[in-house]
PDB file of N, CA and C in Angstrom:
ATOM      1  N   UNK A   1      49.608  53.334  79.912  1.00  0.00           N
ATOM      2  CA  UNK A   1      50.526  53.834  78.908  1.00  0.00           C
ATOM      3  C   UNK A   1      51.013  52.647  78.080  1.00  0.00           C
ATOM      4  N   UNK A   2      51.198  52.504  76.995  1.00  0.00           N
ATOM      5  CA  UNK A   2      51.667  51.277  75.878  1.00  0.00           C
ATOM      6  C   UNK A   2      52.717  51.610  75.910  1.00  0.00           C
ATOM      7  N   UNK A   3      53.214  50.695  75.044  1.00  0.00           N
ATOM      8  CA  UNK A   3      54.691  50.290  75.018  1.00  0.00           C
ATOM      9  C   UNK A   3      55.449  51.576  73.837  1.00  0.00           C
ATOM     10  N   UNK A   4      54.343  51.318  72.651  1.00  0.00           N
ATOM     11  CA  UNK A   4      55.407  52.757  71.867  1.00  0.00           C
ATOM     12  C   UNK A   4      55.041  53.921  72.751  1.00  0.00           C
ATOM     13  N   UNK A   5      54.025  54.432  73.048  1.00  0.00           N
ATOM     14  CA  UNK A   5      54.445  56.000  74.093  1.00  0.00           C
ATOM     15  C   UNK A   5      55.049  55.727  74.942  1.00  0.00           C
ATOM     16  N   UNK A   6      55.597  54.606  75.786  1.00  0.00           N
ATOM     17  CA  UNK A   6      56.395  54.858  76.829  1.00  0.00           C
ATOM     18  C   UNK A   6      58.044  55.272  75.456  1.00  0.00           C
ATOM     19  N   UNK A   7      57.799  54.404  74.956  1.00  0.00           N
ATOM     20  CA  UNK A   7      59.240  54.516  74.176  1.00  0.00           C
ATOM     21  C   UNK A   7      59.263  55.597  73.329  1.00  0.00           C
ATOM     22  N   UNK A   8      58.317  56.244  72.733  1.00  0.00           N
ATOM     23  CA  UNK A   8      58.493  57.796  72.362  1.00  0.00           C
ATOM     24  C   UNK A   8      58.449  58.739  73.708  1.00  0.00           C
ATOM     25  N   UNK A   9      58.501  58.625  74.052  1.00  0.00           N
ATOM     26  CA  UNK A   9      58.299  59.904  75.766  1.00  0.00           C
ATOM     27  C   UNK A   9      60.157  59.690  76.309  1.00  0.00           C
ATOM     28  N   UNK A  10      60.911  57.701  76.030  1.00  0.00           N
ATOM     29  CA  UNK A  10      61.802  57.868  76.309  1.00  0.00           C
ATOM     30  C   UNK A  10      63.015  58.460  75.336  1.00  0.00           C
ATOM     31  N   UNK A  11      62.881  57.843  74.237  1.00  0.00           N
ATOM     32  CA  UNK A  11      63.555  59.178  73.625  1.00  0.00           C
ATOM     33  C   UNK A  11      63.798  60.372  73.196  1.00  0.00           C
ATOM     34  N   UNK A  12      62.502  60.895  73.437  1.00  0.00           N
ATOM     35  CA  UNK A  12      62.289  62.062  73.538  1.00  0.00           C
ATOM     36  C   UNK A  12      63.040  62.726  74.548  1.00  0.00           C
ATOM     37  N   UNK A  13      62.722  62.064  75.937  1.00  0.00           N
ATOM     38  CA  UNK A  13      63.654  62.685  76.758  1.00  0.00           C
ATOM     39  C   UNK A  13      65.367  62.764  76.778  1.00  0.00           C
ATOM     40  N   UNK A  14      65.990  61.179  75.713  1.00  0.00           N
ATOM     41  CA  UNK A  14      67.159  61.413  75.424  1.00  0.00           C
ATOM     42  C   UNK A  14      67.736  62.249  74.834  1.00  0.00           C
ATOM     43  N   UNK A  15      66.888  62.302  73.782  1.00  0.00           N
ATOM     44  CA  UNK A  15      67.174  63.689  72.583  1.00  0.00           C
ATOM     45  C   UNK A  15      67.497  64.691  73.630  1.00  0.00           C
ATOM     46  N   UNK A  16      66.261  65.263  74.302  1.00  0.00           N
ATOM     47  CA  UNK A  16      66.094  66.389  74.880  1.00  0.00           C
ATOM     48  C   UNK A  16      67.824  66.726  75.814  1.00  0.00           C
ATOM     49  N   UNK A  17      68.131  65.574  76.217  1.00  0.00           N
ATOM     50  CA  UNK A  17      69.433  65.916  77.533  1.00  0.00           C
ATOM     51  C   UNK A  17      70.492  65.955  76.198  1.00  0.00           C
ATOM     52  N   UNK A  18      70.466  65.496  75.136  1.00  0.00           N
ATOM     53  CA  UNK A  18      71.628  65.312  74.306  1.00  0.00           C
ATOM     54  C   UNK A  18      71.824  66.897  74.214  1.00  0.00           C
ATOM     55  N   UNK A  19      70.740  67.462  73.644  1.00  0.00           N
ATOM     56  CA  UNK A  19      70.604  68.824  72.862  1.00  0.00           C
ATOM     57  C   UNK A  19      70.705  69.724  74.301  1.00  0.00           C
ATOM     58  N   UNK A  20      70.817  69.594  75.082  1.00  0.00           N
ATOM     59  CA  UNK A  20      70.604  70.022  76.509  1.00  0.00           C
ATOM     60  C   UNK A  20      72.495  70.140  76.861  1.00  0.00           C
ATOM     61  N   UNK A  21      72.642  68.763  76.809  1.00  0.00           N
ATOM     62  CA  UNK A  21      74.322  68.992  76.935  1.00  0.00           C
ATOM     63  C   UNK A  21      75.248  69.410  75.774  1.00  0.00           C
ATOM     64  N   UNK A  22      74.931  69.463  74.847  1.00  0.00           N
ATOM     65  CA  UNK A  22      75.272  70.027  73.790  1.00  0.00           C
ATOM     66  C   UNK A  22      75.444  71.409  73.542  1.00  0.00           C
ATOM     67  N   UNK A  23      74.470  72.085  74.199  1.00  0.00           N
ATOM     68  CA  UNK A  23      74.261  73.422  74.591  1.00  0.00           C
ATOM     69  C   UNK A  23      75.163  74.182  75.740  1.00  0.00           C
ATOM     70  N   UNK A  24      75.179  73.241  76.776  1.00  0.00           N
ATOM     71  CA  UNK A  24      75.975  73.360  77.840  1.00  0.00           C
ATOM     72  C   UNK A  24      77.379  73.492  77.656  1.00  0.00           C
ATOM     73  N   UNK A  25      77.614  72.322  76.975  1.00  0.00           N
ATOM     74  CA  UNK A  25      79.233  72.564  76.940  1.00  0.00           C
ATOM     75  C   UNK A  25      79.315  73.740  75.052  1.00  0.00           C
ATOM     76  N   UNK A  26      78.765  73.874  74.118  1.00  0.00           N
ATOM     77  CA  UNK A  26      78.831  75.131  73.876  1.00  0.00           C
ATOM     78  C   UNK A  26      79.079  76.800  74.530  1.00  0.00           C
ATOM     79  N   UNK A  27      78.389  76.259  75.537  1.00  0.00           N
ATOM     80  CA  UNK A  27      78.200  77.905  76.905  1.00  0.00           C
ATOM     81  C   UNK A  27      79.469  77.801  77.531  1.00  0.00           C
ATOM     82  N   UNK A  28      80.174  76.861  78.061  1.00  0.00           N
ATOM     83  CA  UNK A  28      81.412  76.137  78.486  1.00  0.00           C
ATOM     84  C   UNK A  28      82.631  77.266  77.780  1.00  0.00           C
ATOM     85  N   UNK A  29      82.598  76.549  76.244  1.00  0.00           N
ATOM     86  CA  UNK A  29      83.473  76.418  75.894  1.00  0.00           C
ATOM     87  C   UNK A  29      83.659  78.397  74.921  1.00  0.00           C
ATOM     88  N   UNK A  30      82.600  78.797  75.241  1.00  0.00           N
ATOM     89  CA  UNK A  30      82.495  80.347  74.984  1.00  0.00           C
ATOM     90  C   UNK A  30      82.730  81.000  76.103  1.00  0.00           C
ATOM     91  N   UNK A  31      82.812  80.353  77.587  1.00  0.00           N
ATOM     92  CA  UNK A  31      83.269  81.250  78.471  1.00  0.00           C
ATOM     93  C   UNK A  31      84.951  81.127  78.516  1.00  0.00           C
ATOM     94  N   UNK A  32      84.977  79.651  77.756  1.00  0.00           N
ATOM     95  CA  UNK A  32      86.517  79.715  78.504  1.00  0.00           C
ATOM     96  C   UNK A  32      87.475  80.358  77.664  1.00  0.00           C
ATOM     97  N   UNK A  33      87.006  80.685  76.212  1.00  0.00           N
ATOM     98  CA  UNK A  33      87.580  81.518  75.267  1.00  0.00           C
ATOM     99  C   UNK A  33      87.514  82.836  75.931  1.00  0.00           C
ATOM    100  N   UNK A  34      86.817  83.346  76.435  1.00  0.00           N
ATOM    101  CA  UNK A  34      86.150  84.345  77.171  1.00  0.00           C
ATOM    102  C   UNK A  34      87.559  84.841  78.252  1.00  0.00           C
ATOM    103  N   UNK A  35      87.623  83.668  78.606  1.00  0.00           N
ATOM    104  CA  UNK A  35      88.557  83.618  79.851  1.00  0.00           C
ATOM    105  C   UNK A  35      89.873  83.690  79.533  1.00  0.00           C
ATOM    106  N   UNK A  36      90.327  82.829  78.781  1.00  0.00           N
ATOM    107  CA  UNK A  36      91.955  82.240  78.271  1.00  0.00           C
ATOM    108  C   UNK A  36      92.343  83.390  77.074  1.00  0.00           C
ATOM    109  N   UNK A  37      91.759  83.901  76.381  1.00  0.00           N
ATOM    110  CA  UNK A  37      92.143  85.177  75.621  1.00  0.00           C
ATOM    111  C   UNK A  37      92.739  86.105  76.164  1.00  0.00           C
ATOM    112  N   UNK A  38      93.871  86.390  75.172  1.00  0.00           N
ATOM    113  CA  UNK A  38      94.293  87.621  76.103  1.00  0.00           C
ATOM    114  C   UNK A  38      93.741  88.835  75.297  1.00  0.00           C
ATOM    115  N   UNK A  39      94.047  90.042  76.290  1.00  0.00           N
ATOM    116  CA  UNK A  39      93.138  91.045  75.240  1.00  0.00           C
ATOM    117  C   UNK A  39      94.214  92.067  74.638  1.00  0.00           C
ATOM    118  N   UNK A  40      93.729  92.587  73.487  1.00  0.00           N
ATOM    119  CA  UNK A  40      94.451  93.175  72.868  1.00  0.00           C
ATOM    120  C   UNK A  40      94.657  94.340  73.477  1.00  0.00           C
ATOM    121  N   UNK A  41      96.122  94.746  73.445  1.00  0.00           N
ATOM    122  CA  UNK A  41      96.749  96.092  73.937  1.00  0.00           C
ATOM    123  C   UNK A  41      97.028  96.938  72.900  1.00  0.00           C
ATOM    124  N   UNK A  42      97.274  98.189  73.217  1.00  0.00           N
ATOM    125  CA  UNK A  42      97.871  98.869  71.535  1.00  0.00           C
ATOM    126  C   UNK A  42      99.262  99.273  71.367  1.00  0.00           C
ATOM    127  N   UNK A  43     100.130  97.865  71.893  1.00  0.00           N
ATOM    128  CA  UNK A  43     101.292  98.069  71.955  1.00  0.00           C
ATOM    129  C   UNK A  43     101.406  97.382  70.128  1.00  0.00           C
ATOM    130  N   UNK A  44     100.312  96.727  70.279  1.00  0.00           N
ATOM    131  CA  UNK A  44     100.147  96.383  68.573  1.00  0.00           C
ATOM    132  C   UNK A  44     100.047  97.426  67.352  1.00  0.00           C
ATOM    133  N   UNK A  45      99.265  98.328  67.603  1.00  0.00           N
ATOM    134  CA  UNK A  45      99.170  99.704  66.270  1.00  0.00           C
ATOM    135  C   UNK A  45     100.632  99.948  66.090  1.00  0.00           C
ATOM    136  N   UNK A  46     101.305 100.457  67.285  1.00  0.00           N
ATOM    137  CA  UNK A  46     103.137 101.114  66.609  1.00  0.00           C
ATOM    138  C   UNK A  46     103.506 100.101  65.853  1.00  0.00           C
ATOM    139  N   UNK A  47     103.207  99.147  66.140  1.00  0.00           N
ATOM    140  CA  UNK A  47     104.163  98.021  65.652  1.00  0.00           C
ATOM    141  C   UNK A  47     103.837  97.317  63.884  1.00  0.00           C
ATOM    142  N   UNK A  48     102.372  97.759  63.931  1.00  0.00           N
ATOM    143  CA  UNK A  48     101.887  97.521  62.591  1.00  0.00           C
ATOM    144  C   UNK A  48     102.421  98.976  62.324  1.00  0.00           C
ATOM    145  N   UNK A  49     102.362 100.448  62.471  1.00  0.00           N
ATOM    146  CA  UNK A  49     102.531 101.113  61.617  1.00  0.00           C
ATOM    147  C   UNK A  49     103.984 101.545  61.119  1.00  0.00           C
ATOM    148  N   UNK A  50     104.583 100.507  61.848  1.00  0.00           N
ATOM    149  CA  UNK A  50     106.223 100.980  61.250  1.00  0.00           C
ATOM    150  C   UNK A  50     106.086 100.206  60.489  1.00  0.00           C
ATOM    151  N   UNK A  51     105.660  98.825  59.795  1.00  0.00           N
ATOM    152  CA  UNK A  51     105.686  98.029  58.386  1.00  0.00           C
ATOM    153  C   UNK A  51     105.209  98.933  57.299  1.00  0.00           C
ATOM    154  N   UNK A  52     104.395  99.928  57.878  1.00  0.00           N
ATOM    155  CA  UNK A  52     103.503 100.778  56.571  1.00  0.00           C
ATOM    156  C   UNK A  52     104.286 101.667  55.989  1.00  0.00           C
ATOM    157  N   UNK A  53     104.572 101.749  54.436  1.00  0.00           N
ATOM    158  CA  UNK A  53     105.390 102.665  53.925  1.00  0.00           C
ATOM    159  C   UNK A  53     104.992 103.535  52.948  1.00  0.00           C
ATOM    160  N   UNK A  54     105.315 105.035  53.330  1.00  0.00           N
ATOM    161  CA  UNK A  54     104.885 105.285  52.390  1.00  0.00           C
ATOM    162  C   UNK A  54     104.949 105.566  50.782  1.00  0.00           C
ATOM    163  N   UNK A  55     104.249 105.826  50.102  1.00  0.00           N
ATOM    164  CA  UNK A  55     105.380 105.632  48.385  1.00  0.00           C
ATOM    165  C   UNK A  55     105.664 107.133  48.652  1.00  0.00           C
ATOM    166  N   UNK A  56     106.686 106.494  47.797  1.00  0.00           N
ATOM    167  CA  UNK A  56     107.434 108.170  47.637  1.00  0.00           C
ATOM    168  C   UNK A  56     107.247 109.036  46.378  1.00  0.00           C
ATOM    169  N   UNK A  57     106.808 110.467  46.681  1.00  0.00           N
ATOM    170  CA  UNK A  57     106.318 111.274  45.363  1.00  0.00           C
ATOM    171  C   UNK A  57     107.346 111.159  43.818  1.00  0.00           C
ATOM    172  N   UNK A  58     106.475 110.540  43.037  1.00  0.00           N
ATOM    173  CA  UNK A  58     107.580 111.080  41.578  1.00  0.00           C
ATOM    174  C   UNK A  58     106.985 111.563  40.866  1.00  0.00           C
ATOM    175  N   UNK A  59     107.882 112.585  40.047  1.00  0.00           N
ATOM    176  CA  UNK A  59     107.982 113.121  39.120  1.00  0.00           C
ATOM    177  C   UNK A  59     107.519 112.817  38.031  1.00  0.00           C
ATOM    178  N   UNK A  60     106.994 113.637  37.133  1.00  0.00           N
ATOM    179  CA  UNK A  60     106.644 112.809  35.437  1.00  0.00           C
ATOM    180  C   UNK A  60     107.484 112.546  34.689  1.00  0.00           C
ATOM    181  N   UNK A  61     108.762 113.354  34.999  1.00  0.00           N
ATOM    182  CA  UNK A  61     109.890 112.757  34.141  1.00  0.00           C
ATOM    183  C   UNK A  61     110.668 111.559  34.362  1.00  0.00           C
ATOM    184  N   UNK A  62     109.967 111.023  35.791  1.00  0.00           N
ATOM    185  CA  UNK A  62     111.189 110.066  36.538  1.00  0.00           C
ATOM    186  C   UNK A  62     110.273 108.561  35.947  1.00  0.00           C
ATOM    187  N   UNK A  63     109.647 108.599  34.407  1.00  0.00           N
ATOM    188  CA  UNK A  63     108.985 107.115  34.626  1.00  0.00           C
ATOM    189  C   UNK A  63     110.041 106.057  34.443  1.00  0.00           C
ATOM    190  N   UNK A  64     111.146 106.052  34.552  1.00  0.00           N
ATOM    191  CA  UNK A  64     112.095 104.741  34.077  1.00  0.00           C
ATOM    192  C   UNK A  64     112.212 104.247  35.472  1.00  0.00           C
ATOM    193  N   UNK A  65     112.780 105.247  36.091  1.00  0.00           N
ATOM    194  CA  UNK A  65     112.844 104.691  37.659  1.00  0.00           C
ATOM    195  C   UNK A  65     111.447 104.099  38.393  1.00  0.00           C
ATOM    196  N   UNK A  66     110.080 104.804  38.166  1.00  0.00           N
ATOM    197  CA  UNK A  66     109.161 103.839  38.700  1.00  0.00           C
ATOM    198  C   UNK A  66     109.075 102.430  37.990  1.00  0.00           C
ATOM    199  N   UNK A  67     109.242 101.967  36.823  1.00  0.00           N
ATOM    200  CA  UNK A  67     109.158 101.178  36.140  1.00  0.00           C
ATOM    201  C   UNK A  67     110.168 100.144  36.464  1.00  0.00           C
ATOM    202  N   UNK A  68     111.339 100.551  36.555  1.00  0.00           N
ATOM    203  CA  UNK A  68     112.264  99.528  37.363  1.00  0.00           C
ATOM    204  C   UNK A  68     111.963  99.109  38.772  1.00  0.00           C
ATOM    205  N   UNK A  69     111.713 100.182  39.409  1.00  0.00           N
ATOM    206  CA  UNK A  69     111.426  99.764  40.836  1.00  0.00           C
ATOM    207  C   UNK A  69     109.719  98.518  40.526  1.00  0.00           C
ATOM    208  N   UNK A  70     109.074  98.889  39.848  1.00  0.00           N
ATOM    209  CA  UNK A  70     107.617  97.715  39.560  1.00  0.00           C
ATOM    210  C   UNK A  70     108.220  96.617  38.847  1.00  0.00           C
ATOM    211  N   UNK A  71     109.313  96.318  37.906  1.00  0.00           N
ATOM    212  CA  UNK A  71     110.214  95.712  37.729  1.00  0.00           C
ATOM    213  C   UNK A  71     110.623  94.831  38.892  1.00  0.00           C
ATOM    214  N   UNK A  72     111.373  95.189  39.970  1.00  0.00           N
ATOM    215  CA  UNK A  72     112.137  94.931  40.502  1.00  0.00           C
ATOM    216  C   UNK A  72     111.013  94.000  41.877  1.00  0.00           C
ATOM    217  N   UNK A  73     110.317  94.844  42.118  1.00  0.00           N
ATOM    218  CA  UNK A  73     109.321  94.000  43.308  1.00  0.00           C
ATOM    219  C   UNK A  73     108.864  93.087  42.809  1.00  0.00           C
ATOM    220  N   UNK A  74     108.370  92.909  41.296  1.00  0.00           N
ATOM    221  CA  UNK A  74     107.961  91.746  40.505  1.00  0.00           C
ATOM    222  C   UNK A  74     108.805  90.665  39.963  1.00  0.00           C
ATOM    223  N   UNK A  75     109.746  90.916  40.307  1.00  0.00           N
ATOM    224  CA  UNK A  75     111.010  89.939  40.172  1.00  0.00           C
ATOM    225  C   UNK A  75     111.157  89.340  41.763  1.00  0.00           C
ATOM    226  N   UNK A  76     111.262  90.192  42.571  1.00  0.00           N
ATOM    227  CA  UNK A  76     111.150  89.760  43.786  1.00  0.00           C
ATOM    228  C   UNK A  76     110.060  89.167  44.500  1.00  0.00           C
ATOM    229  N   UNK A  77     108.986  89.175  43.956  1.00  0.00           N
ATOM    230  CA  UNK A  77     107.612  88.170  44.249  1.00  0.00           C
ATOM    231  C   UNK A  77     107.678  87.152  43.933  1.00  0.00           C
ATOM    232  N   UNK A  78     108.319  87.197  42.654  1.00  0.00           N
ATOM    233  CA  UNK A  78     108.312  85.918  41.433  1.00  0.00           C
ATOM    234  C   UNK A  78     109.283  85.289  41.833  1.00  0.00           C
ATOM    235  N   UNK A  79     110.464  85.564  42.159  1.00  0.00           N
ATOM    236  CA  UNK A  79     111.642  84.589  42.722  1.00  0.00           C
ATOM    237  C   UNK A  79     111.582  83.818  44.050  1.00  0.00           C
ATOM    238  N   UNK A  80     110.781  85.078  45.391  1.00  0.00           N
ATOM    239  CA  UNK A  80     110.325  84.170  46.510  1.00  0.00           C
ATOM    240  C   UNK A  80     109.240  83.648  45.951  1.00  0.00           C
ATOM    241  N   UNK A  81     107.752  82.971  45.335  1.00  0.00           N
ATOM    242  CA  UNK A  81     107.350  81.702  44.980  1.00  0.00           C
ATOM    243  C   UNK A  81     107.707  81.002  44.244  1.00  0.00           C
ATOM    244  N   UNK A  82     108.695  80.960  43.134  1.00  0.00           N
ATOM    245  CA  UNK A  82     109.490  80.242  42.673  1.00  0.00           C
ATOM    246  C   UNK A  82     109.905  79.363  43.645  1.00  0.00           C
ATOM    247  N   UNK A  83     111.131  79.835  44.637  1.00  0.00           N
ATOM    248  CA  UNK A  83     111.755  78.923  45.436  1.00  0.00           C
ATOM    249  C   UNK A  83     111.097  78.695  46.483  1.00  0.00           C
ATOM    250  N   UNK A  84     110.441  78.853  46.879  1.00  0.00           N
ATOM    251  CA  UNK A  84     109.084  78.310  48.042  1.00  0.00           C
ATOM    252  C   UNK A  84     108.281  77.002  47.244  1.00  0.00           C
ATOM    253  N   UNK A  85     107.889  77.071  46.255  1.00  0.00           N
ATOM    254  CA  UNK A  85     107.126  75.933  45.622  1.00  0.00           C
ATOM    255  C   UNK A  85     107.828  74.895  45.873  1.00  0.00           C
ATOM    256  N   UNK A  86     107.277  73.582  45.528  1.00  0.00           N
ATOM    257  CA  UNK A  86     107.449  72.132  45.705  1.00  0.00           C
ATOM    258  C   UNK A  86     108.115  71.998  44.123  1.00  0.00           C
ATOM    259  N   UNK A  87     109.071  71.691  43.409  1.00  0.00           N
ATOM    260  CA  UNK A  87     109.632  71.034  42.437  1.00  0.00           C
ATOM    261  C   UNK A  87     109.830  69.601  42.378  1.00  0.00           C
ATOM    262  N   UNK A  88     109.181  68.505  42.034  1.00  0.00           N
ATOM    263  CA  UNK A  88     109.576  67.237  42.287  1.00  0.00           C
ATOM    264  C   UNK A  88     111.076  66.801  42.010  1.00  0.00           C
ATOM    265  N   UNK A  89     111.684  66.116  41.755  1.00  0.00           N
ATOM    266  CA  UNK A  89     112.855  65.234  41.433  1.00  0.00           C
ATOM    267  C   UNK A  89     113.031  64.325  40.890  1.00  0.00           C
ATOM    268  N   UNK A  90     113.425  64.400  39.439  1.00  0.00           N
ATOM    269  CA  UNK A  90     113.078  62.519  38.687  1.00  0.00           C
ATOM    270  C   UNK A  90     113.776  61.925  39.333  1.00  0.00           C
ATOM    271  N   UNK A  91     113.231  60.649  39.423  1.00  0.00           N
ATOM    272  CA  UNK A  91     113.299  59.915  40.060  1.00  0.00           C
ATOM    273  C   UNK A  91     114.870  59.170  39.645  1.00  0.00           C
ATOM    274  N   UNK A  92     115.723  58.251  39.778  1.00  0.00           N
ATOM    275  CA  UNK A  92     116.942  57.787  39.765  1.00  0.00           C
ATOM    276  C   UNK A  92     116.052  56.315  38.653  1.00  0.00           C
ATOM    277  N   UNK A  93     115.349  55.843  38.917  1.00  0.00           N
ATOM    278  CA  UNK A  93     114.549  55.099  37.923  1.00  0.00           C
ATOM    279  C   UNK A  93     113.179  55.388  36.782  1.00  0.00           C
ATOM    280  N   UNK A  94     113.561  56.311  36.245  1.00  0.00           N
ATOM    281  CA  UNK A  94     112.208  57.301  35.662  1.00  0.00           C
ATOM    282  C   UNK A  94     112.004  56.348  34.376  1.00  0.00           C
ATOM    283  N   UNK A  95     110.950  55.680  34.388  1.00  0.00           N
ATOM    284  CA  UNK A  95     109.964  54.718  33.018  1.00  0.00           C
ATOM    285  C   UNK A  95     110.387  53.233  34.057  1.00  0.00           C
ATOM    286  N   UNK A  96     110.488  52.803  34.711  1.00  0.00           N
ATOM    287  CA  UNK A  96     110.419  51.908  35.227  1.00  0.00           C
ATOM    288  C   UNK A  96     109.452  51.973  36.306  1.00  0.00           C
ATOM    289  N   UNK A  97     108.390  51.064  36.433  1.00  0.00           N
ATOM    290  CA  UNK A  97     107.585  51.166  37.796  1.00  0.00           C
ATOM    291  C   UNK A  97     107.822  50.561  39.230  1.00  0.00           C
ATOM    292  N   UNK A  98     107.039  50.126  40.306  1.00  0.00           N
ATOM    293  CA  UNK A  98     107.850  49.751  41.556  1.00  0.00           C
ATOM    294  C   UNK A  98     107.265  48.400  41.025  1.00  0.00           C
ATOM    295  N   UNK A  99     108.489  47.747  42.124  1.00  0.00           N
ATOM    296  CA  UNK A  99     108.592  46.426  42.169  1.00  0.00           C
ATOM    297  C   UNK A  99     107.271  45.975  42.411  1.00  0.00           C
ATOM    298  N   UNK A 100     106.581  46.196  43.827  1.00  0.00           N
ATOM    299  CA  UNK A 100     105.164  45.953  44.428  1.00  0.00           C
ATOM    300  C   UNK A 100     104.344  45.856  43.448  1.00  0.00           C
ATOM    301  N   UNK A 101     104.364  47.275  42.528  1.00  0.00           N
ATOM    302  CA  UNK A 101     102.817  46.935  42.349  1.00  0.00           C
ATOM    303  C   UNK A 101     103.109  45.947  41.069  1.00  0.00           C
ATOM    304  N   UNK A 102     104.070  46.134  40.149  1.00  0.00           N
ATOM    305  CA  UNK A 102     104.108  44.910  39.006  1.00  0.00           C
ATOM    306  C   UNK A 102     103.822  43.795  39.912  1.00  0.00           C
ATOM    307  N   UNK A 103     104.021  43.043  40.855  1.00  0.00           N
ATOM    308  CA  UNK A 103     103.791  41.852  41.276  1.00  0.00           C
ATOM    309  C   UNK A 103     102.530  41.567  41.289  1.00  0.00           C
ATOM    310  N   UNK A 104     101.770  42.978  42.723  1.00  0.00           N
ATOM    311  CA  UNK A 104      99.817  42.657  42.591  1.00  0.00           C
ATOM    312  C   UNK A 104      99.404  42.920  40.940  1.00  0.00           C
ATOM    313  N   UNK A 105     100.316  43.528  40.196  1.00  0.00           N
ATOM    314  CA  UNK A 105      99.047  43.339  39.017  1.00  0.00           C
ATOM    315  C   UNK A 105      98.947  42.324  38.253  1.00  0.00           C
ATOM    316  N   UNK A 106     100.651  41.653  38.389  1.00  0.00           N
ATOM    317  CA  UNK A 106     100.629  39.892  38.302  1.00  0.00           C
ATOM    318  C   UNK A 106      99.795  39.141  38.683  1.00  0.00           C
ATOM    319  N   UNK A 107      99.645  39.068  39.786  1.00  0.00           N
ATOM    320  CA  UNK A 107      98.797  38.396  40.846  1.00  0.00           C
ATOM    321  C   UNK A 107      97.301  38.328  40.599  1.00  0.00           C
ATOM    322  N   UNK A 108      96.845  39.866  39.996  1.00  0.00           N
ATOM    323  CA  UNK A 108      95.834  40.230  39.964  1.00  0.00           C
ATOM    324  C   UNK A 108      95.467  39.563  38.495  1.00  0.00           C
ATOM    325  N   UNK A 109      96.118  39.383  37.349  1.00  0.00           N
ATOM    326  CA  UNK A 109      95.905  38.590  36.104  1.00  0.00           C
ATOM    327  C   UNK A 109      95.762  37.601  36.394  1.00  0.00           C
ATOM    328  N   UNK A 110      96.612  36.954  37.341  1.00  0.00           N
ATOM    329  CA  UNK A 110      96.688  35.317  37.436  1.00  0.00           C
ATOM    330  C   UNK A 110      95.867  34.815  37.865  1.00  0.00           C
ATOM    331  N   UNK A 111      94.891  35.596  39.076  1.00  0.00           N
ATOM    332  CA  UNK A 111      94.218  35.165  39.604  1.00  0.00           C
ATOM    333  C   UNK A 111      92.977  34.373  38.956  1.00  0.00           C
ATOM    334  N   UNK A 112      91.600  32.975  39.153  1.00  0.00           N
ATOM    335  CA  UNK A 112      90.906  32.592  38.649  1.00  0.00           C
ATOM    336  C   UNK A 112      89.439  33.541  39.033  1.00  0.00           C
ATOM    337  N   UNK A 113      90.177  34.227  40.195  1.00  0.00           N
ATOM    338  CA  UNK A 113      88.291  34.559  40.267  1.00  0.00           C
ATOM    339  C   UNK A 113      88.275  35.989  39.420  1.00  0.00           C
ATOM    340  N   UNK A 114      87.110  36.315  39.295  1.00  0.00           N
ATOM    341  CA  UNK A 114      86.140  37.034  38.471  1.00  0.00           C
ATOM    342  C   UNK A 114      85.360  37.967  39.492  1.00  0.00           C
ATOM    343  N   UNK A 115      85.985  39.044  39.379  1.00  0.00           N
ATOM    344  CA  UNK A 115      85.310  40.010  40.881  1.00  0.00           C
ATOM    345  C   UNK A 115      83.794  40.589  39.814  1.00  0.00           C
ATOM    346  N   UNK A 116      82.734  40.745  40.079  1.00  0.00           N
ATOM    347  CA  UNK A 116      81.891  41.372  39.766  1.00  0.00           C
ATOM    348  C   UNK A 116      81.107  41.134  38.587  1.00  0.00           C
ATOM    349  N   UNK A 117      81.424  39.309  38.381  1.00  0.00           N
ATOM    350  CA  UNK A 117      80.368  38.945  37.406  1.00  0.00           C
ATOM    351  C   UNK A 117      80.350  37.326  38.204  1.00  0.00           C
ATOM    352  N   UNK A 118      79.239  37.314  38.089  1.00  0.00           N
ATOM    353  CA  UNK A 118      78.747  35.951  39.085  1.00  0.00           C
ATOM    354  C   UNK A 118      78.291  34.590  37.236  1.00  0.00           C
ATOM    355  N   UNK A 119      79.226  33.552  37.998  1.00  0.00           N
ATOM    356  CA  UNK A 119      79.357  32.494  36.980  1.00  0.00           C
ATOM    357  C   UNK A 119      78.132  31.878  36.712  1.00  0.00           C
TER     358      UNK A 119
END
């Protein structure tokens, strides 16, 4: 046997245990989900179907009142992401930059070398 088939036959066989244990602890880790799950009861359905509401019948004459009420949930969507969003805060120094970096970009002018052109 030569030296490259011994050394293709040995990694071959490494591959082979990699993809081998790889597999294994895949099988592992699907039993233990298997295991550690709890299972669903249907103490869950009552509990989703009391959130469910139903609309209530209107009238053709009553369109002001549906219109306020679509009004009113759309104000109430719009106000909870309003105040949920991130708003920044100017800053207490707004047009002034930080101390740090004015210095490295000092530093960085002053400097003699020449990054990325060879003398």
């Amino acid at each position: 046997m030569s030296t490259i088939s011994q050394g293709l036959l040995i990694t071959a066989a490494g591959m082979g245990l990699v993809f081998l244990m790889i597999l294994a602890l895949w099988g592992i880790m699907a039993l233990l989900v298997k295991l550690t799950n709890k299972r669903e009861t249907e103490e869950e359905e009552p509990f989703a179907e009391a959130y469910l509401v139903e609309p209530e019948e209107t009238t053709v004459g009553d369109t002001n009142g549906a219109l306020a009420a679509s009004i009113a949930v759309a104000y109430a969507l719009e106000s909870e992401m309003s105040t949920s969003s991130f708003t920044p805060r100017p800053s207490a120094s707004a047009g002034t930059e930080n101390a740090w970096w004015t210095a490295g970009r000092t530093q960085q002018l002053y400097s003699n070398t020449i990054r990325g052109r060879k003398r």
